[in-house]
Protein backbone atom coordinates (compact mmCIF):
# COMPACT_ATOMS: atom_id res chain seq x y z
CA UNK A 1 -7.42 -18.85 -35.76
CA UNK A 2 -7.34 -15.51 -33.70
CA UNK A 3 -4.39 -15.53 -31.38
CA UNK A 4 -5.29 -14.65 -27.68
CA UNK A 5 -3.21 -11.47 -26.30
CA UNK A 6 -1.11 -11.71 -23.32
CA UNK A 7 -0.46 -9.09 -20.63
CA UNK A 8 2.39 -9.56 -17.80
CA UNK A 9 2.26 -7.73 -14.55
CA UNK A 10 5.04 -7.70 -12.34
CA UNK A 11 4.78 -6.03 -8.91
CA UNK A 12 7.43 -6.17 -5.75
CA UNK A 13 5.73 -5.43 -2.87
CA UNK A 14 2.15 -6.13 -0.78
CA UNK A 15 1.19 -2.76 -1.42
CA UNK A 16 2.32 -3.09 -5.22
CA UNK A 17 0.74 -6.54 -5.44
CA UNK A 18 -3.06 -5.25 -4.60
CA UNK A 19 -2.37 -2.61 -7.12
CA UNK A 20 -1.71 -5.00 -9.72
CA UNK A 21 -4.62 -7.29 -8.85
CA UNK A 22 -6.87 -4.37 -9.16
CA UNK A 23 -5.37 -3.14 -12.92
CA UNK A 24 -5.71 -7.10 -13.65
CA UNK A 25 -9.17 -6.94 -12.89
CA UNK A 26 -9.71 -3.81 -15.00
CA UNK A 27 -8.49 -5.32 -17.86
CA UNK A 28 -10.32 -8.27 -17.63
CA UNK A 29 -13.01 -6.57 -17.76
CA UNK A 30 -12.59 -4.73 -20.47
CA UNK A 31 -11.13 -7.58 -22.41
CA UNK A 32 -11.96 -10.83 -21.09
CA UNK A 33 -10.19 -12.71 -23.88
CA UNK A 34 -6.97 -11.03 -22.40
CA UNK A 35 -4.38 -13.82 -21.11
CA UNK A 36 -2.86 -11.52 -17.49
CA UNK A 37 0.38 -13.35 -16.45
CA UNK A 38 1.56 -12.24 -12.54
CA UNK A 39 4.84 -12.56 -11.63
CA UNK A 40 5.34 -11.25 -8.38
CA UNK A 41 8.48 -10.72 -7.01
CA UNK A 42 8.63 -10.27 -3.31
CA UNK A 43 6.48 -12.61 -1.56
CA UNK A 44 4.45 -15.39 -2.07
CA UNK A 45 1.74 -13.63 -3.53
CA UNK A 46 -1.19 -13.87 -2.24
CA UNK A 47 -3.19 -11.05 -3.13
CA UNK A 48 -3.33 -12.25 -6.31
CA UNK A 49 -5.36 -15.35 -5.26
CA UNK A 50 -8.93 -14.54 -6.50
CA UNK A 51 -7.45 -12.50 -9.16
CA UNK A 52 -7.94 -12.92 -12.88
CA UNK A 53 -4.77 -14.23 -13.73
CA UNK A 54 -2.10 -16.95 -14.25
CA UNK A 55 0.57 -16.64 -11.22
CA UNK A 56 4.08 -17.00 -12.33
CA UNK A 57 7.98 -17.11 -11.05
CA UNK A 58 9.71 -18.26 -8.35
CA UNK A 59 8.39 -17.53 -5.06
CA UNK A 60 10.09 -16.58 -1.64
CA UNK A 61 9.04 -14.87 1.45
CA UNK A 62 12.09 -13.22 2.87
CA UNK A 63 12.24 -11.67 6.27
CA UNK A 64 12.09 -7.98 5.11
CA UNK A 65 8.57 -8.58 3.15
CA UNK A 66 10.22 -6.41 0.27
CA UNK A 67 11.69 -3.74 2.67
CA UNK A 68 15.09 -5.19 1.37
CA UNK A 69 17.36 -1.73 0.81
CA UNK A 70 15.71 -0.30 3.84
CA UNK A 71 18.61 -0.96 6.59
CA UNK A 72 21.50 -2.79 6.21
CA UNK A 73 19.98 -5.26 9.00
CA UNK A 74 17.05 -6.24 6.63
CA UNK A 75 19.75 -6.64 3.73
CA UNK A 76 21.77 -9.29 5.75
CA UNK A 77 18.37 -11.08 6.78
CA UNK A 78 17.08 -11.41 3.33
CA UNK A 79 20.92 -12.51 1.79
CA UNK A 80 21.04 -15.30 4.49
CA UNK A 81 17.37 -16.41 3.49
CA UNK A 82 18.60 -16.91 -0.12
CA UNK A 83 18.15 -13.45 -1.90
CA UNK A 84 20.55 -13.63 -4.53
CA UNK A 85 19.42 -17.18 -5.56
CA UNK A 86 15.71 -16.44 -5.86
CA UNK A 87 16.86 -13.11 -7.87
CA UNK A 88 18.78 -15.28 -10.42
CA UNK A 89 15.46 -17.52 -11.17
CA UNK A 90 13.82 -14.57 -11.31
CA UNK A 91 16.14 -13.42 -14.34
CA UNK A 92 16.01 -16.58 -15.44
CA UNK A 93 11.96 -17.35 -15.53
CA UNK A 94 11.49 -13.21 -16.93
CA UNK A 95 13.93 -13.83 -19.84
CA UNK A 96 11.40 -16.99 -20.89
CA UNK A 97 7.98 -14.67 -21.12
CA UNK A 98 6.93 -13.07 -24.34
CA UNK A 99 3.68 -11.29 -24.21
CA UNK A 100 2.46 -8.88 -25.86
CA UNK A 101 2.93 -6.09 -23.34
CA UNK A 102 4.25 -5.94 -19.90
CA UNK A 103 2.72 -3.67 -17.13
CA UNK A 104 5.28 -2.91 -14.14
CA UNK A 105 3.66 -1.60 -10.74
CA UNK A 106 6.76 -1.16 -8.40
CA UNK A 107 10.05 0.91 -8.19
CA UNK A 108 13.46 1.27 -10.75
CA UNK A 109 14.43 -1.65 -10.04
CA UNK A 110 11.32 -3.71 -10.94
CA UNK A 111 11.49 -1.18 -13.83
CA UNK A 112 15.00 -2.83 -14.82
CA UNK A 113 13.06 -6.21 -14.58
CA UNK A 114 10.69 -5.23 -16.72
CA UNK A 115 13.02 -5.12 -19.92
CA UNK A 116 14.07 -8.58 -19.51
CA UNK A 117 11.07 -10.35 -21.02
CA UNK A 118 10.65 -9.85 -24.82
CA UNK A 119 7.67 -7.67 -25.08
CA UNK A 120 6.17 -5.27 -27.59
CA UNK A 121 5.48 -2.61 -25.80
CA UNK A 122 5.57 -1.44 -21.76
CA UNK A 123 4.08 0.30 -19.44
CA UNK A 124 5.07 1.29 -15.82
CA UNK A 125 2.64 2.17 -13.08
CA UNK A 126 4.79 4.34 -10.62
CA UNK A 127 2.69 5.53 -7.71
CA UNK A 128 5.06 4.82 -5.04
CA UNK A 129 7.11 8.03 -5.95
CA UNK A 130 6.28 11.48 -5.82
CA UNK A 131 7.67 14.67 -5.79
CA UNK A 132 6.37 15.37 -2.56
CA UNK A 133 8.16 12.69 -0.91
CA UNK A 134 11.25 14.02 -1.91
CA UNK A 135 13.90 15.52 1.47
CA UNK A 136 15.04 19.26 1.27
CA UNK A 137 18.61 18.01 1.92
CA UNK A 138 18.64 14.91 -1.09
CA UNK A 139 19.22 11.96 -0.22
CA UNK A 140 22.34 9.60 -1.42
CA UNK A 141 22.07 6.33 -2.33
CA UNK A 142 19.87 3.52 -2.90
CA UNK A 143 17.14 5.57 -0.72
CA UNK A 144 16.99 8.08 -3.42
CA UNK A 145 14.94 5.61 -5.70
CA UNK A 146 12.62 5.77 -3.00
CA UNK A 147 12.18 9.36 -2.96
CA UNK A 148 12.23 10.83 -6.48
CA UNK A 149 12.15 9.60 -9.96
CA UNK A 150 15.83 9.83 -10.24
CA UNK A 151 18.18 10.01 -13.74
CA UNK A 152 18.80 6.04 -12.93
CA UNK A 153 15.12 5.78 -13.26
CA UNK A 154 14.24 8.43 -15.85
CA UNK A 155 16.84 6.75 -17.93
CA UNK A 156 15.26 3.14 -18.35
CA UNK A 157 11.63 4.92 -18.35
CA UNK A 158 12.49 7.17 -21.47
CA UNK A 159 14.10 3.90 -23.37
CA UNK A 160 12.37 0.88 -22.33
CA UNK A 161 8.49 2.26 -21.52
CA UNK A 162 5.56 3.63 -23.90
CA UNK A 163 3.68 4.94 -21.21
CA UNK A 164 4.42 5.95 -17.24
CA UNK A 165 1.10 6.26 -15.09
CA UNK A 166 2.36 8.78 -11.73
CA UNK A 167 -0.13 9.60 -8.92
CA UNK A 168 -0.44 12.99 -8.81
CA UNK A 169 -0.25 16.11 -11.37
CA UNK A 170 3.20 17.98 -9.74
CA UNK A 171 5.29 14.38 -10.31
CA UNK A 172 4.40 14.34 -13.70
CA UNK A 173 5.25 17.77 -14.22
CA UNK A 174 8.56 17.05 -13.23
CA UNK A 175 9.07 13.88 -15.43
CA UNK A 176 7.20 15.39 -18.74
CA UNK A 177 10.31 16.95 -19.82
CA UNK A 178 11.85 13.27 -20.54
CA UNK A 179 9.73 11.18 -21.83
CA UNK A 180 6.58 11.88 -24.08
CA UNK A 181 3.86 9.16 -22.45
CA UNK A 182 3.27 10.09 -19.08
CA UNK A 183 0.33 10.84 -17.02
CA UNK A 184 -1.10 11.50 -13.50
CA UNK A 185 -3.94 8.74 -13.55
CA UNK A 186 -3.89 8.90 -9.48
CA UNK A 187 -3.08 5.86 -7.57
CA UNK A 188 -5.18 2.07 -7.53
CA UNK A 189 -4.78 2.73 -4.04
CA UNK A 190 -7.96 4.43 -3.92
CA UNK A 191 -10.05 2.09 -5.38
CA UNK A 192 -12.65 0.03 -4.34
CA UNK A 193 -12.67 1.28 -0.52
CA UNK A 194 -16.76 2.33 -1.54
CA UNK A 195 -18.54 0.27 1.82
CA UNK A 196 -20.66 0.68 4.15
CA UNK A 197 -19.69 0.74 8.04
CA UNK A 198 -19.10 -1.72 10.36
CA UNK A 199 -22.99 -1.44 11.95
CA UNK A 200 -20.81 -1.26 15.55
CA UNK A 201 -22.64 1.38 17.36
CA UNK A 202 -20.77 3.43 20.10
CA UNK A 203 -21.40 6.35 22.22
CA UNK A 204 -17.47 7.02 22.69
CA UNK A 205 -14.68 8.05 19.52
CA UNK A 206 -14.46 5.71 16.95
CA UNK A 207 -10.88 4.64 16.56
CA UNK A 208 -9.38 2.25 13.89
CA UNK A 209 -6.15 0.63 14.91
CA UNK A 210 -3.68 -0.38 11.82
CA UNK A 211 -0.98 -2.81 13.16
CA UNK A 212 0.35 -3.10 9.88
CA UNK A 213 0.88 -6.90 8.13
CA UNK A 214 4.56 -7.34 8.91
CA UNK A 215 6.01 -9.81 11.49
CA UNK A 216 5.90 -7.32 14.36
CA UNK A 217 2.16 -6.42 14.13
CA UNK A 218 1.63 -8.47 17.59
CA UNK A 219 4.06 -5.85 19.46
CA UNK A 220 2.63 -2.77 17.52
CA UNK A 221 -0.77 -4.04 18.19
CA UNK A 222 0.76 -4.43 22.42
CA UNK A 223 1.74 -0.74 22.08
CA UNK A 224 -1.58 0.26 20.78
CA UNK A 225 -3.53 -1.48 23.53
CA UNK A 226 -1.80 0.76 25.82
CA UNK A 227 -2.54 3.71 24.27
CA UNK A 228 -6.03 2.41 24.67
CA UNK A 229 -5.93 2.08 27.84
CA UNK A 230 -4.94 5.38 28.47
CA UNK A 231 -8.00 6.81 26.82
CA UNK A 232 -10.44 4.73 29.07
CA UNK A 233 -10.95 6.63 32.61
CA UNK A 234 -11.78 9.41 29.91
CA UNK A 235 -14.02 7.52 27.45
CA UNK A 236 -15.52 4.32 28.79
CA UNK A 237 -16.90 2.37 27.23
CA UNK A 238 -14.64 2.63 24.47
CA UNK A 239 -14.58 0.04 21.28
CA UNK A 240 -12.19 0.44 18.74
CA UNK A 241 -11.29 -2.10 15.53
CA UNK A 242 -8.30 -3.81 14.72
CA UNK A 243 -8.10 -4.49 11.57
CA UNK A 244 -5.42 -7.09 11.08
CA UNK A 245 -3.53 -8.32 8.29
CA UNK A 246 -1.21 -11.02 9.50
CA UNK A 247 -1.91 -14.53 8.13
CA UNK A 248 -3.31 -15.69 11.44
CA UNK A 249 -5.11 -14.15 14.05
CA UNK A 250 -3.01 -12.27 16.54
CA UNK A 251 -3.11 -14.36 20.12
CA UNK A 252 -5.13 -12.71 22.63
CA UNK A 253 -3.47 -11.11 25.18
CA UNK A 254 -3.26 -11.65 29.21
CA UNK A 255 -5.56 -10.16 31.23
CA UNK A 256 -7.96 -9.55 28.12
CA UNK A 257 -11.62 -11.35 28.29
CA UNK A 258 -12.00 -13.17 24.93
CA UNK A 259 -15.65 -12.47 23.97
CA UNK A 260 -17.55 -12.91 20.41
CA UNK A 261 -17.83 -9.53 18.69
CA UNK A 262 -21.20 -8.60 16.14
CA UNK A 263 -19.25 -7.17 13.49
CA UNK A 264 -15.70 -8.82 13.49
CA UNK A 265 -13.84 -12.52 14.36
CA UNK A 266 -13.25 -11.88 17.86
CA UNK A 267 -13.30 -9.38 20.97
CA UNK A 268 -11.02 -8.83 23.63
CA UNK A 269 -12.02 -6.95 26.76
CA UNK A 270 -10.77 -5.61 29.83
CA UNK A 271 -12.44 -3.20 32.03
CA UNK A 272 -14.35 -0.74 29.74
CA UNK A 273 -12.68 -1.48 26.66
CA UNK A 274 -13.33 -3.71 24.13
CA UNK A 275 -11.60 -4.33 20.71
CA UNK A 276 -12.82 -5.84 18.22
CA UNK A 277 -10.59 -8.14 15.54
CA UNK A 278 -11.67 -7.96 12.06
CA UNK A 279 -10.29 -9.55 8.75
CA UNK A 280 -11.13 -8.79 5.59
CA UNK A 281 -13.12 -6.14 6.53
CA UNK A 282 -10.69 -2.81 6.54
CA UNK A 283 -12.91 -0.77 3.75
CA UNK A 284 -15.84 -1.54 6.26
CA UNK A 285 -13.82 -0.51 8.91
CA UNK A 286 -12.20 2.43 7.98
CA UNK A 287 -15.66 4.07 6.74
CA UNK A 288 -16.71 3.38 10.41
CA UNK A 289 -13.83 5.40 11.90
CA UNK A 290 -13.09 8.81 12.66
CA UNK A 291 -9.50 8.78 13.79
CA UNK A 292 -6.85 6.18 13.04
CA UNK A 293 -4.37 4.96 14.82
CA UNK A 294 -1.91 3.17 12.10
CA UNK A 295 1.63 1.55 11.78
CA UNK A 296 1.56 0.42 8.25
CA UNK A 297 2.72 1.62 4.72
CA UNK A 298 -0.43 1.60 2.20
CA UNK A 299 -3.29 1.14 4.75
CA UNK A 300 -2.46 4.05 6.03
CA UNK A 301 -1.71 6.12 3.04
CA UNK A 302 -5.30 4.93 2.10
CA UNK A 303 -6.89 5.78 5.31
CA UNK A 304 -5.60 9.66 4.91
CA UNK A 305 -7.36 9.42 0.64
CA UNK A 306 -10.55 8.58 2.56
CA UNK A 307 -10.34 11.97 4.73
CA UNK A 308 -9.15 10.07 8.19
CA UNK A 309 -6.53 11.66 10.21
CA UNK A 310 -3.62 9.66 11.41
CA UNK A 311 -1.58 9.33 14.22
CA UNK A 312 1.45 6.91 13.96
CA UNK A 313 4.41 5.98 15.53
CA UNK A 314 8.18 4.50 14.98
CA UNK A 315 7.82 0.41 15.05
CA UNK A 316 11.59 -0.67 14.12
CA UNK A 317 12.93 -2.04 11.69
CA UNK A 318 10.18 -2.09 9.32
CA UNK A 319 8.79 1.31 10.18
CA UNK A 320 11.77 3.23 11.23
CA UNK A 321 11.92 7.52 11.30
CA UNK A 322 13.24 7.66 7.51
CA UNK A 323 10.70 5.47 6.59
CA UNK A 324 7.88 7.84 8.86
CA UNK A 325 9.41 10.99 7.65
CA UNK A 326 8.84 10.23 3.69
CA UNK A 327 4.74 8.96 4.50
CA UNK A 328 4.78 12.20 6.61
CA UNK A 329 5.99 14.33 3.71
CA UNK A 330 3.58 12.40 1.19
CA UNK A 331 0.52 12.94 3.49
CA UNK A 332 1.35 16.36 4.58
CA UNK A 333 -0.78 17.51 7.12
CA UNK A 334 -2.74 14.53 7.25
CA UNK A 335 -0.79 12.12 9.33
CA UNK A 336 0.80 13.07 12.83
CA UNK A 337 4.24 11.15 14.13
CA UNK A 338 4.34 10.46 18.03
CA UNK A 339 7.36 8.99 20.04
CA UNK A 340 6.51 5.04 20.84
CA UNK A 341 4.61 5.78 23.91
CA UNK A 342 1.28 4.88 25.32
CA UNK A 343 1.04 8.35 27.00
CA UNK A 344 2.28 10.39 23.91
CA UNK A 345 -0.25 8.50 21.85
CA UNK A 346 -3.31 8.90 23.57
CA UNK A 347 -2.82 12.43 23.66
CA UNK A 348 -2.50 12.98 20.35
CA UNK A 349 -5.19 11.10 19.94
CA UNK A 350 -7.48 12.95 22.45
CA UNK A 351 -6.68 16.25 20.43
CA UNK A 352 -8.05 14.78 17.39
CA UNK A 353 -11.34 13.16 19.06
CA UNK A 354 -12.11 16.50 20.72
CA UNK A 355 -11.71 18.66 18.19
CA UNK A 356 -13.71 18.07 15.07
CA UNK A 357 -12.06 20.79 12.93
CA UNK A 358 -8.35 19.64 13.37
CA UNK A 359 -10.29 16.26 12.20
CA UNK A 360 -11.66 18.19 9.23
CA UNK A 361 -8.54 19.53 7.94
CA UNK A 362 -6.49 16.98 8.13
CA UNK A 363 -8.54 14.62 6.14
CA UNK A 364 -8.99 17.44 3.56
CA UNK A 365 -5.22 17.46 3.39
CA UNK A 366 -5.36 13.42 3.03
CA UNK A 367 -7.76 13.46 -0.10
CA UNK A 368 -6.12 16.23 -1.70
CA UNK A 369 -2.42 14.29 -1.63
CA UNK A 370 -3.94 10.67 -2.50
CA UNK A 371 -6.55 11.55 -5.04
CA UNK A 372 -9.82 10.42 -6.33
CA UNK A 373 -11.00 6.39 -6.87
CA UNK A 374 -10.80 5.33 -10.66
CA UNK A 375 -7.03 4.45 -11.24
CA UNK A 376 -6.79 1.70 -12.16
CA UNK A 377 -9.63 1.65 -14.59
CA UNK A 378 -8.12 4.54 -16.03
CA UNK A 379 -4.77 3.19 -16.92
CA UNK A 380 -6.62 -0.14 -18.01
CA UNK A 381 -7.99 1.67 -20.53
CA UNK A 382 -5.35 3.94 -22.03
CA UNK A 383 -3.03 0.76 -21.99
CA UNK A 384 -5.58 -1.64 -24.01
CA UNK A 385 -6.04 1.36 -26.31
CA UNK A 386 -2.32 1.92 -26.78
CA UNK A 387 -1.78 -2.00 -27.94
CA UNK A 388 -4.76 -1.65 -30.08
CA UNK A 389 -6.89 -3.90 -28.04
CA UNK A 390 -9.22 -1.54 -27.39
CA UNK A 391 -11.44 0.59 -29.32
CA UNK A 392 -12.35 4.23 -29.58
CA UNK A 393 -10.97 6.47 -27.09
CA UNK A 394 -7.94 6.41 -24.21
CA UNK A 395 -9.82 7.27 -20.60
């Protein structure tokens, strides 16, 4: 009787846990007999809901939504919710798995995780670091692992891994000197963003707002209509698209007409601006845009990979200036940092909507730093090939 393989992904992070469900996918389809295990680790999990795979581990969502080591504020909030405790049946549940290979999609740390099931080979996905993000003046500490591929990290890569899959050609320059599997496969990021606009038709810019999905999208989102506002006496009638990420739909705000909208759940207007609320819908949305206004981590990043240029804006504590200053460095020219100011905002955004080559060269700068769609059926492959579960060539 043929034994069926068994995969386990583990991911920490939102960001980490759509990359996962889209490498899940990619093996599935390349070998549906292929048992995928998920185990999660920050969060609840829920982008792995229509995925195909088994969900595993214990489950928590703490207040920092796997921004943990970000501030020491977060740290206390997440401790007092029960951290160490859910960490420990973590441990516990990992040490019980033994598949056949384990794929990691997260930082060092979830790298450390990694080794504790008993696995036969493994293979990290790292495309949260890159060389680019990396400070002049290096940074101490815990921070560091956010930054750079660090000796900590290069250390458990080079004994515990087979393979490492980086995003971009310059990071694994830097790492191919310590360990003999790596490669620049680009970043799952990128995939499956292919879609056809939002048929919302509009004489005035075309402006995508990204709140972000943490638990202060509602006051982002109050900054943002501001900024709006700001832009009307000059381009009324002005519609722009939320598109929103929170579990529930954000409550409309005062002095705001709630109206049905043709391409998303709802509409708010006031005066000669409407916005419209979509769900679901961001790919949609973000090919409809020119210019985005975003607060968020991998919306954004994915936003600048489709050629849109960004203007954002410090949103404490989730989205503080260290946190800004590493996307900024990432994105290069592509993204644009504002104080947290209605009037600052709106100009920056004004300079982008009236001049169409600033537009153009910051999106070229966005595509060249994020790279092309295909990741994660790239690593799929080389990874199934590796464990022999695939035949003829790697990618």
């Amino acid at each position: 009787m043929t034994r069926t393989p068994t995969a386990l992904l583990l991911s920490n992070g939102h960001g980490e846990d759509v990359i996962a469900v889209r490498i899940a996918r990619a093996l599935a389809r390349e070998r549906p007999d292929l048992e995928i295990r998920a185990f999660p680790t920050v969060g609840m999990g829920s982008a792995f809901t229509d995925a195909p795979v088994t969900l595993l581990g214990p489950r928590q969502a703490l207040p920092s939504g796997g921004l943990t080591m970000t501030s020491p504020r977060l740290l206390q909030r997440d401790l007092r919710a029960g951290l160490l405790a859910l960490t420990l049946r973590q441990f516990h549940a990992l040490r019980r798995e033994r598949p056949d290979f384990v794929l990691t999609v997260g930082d060092a740390w979830l790298e450390a995780l990694g080794l504790l099931p008993r696995a036969k080979r493994r293979y990290a996905v790292q495309t949260l670091v890159s060389v680019h993000l990396a400070n002049r003046e290096r940074t101490p500490g815990i921070t560091a692992l956010r930054e750079r591929i660090t000796w900590v990290e290069r250390t458990i890569l080079t004994r515990g891994y087979q393979s490492v899959y980086l995003r971009d050609e310059a990071t694994r320059d830097a790492l191919d000197p310590f360990h003999p599997g790596v490669h620049a496969f680009g970043t799952p990021m990128m995939d499956d963003l292919d879609a056809t606009p939002l048929p919302l038709d509009t004489s005035g810019p075309r402006i995508l707002l990204l709140p972000g999905s943490r638990d202060n999208a509602e006051d982002v989102l109050a900054v943002m209509r501001a900024a709006m506002a700001e832009l009307e006496s000059r381009y009324a009638p002005l519609d722009a698209v939320v598109a929103w990420a929170g579990p529930s739909l954000p409550r409309a705000p005062e002095g705001w007409t709630v109206q049905a909208s043709p391409v998303a759940e709802v509409a708010w207007q006031r005066g000669g601006i409407r916005l419209h609320v979509t769900v679901d819908r961001f790919a949609a949305a973000l090919a409809w845009a020119d210019v985005v206004l975003g607060v968020s981590g991998t919306a954004v990043e994915q936003a600048a990979g489709r050629g849109r240029p960004i203007v954002t804006f410090e949103a404490p504590p989730f989205y503080d200036a260290r946190f800004l200053a590493r996307q900024a460095r990432l994105l290069d020219g592509a993204l644009e940092i504002v104080p947290n100011d209605a009037t600052a905002i709106s100009a920056a955004l004004r300079s982008l909507i009236e001049s169409p080559d600033l537009r153009r060269q910051r999106g070229e700068r966005g595509r060249e730093r994020m790279g092309p769609s295909g990741a994660a059926q790239r690593i799929a492959r080389d990874v199934l090939h590796d464990v022999g579960l695939l035949a003829g060539g790697a990618p």
